[in-house]
N, C-alpha and C. Protein backbone atom coordinates (compact mmCIF):
# COMPACT_ATOMS: atom_id res chain seq x y z
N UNK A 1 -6.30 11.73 9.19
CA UNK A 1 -6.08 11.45 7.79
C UNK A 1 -7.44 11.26 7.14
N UNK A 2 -7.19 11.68 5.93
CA UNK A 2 -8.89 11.84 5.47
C UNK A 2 -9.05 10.31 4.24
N UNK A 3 -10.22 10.36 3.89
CA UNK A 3 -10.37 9.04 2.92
C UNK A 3 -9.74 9.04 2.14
N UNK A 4 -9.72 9.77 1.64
CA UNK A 4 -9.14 10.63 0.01
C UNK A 4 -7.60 10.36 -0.28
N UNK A 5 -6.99 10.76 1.26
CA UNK A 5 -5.49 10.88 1.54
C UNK A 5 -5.40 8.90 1.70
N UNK A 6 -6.46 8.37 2.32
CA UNK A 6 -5.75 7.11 2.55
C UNK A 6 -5.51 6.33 1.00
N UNK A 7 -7.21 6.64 0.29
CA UNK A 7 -6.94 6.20 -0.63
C UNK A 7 -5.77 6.11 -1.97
N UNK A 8 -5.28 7.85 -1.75
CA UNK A 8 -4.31 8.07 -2.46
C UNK A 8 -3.00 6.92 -2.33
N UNK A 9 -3.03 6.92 -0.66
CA UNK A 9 -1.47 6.43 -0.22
C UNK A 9 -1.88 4.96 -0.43
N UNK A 10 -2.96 3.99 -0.52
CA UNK A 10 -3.09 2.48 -1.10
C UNK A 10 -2.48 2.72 -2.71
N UNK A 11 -2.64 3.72 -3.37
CA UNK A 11 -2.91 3.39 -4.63
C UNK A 11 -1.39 4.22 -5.17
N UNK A 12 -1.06 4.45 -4.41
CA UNK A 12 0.61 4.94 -4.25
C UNK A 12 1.41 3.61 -3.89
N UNK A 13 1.01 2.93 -2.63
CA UNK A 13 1.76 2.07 -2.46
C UNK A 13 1.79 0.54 -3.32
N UNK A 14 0.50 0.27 -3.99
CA UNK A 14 0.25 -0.66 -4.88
C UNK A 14 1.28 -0.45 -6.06
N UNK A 15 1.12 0.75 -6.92
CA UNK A 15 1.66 1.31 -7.73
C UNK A 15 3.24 0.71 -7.54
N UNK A 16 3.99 1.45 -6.39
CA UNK A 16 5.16 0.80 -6.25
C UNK A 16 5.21 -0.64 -5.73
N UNK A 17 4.90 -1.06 -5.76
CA UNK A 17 4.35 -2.66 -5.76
C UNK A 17 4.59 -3.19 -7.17
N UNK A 18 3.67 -2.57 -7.98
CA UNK A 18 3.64 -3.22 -9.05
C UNK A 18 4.87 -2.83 -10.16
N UNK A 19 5.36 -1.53 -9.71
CA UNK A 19 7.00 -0.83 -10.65
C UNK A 19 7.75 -1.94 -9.93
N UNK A 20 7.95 -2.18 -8.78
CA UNK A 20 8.58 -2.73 -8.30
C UNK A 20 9.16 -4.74 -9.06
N UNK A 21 7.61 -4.74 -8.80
CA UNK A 21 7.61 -6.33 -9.86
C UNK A 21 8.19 -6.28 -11.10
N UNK A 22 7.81 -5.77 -11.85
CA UNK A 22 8.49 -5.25 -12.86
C UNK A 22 9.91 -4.71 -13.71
N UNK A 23 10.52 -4.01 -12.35
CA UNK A 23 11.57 -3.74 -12.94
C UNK A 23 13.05 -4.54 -12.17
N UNK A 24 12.50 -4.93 -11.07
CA UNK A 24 13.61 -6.00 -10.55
C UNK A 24 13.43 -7.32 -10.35
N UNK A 25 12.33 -7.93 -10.95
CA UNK A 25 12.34 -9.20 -11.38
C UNK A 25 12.70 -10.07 -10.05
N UNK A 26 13.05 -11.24 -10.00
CA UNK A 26 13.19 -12.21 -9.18
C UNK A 26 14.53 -11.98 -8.41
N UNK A 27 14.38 -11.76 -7.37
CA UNK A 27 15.48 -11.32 -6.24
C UNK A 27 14.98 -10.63 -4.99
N UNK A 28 16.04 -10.69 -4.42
CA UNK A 28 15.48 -10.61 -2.28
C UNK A 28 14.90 -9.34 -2.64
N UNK A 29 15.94 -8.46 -3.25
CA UNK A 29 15.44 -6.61 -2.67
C UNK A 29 13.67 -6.54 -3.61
N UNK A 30 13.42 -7.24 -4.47
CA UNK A 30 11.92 -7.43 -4.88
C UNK A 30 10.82 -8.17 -3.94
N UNK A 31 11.25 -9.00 -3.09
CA UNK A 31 10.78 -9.72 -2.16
C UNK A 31 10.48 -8.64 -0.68
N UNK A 32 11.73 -8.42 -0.69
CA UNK A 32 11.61 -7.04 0.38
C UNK A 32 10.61 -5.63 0.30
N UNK A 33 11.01 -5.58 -0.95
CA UNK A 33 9.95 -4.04 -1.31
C UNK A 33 8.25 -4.26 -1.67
N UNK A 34 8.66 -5.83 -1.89
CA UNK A 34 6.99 -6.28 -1.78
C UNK A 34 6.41 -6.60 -1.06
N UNK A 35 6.99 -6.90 0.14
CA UNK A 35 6.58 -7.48 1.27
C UNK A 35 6.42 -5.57 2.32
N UNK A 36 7.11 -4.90 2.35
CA UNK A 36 6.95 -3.77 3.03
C UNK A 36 5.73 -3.00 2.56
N UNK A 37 5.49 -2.93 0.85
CA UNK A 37 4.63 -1.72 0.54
C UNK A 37 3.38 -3.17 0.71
N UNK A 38 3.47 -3.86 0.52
CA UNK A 38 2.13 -4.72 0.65
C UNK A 38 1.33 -4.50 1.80
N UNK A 39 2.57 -4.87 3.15
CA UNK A 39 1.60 -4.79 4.39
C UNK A 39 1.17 -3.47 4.50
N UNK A 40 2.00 -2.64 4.42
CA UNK A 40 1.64 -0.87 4.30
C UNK A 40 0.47 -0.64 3.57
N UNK A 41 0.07 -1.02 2.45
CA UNK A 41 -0.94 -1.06 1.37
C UNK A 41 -2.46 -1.68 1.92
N UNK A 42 -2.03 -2.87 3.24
CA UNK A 42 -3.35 -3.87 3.86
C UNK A 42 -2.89 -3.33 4.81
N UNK A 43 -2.23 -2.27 5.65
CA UNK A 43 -2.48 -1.27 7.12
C UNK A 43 -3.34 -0.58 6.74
N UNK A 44 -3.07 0.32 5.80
CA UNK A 44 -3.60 1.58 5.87
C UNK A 44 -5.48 1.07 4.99
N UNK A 45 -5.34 0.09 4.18
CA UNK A 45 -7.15 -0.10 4.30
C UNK A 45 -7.56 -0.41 5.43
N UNK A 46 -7.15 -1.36 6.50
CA UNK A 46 -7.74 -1.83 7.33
C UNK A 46 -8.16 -0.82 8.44
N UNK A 47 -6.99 0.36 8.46
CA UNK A 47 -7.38 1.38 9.04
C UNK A 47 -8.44 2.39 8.41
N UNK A 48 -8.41 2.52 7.19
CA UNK A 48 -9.77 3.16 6.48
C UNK A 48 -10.82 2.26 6.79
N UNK A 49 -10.84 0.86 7.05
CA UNK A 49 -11.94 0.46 7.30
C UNK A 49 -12.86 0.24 8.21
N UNK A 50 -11.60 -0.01 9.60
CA UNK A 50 -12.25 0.35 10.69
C UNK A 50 -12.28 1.82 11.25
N UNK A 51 -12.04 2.81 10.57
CA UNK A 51 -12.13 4.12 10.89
C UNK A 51 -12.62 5.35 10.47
N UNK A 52 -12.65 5.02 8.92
CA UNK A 52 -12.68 5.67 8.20
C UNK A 52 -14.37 6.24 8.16
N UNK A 53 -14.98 5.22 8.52
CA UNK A 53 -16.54 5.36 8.43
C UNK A 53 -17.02 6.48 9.44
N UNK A 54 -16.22 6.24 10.81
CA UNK A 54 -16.60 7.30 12.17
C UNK A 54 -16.34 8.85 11.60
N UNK A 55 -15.09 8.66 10.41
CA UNK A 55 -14.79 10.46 10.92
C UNK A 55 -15.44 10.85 9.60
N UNK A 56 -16.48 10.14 8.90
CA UNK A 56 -17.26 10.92 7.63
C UNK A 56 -18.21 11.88 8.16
């Protein structure tokens, strides 16, 4: 996976993060979809960060 692609998919998954806040307000399935794209959102930097540097 290239930088470009990771960066896209943080700023994809933030995005629905933040539609997410927004349009369903206070309730589990908002809690849920924030809690999934979040960690997904702090995987995939942490993997650009420890990785991302080797395959430039």
């Amino acid at each position: 996976m290239s930088n470009s692609t990771r960066w896209t998919l943080i700023c994809v998954l933030i995005g629905v993060n933040v539609l997410s806040n927004a349009v369903l307000g206070d309730g589990w399935i908002q809690i849920a979809v924030s809690a999934v794209t979040g960690l997904a959102a702090v995987a995939v930097l942490i993997d650009l960060l420890l990785r991302g540097r080797r395959e430039s």
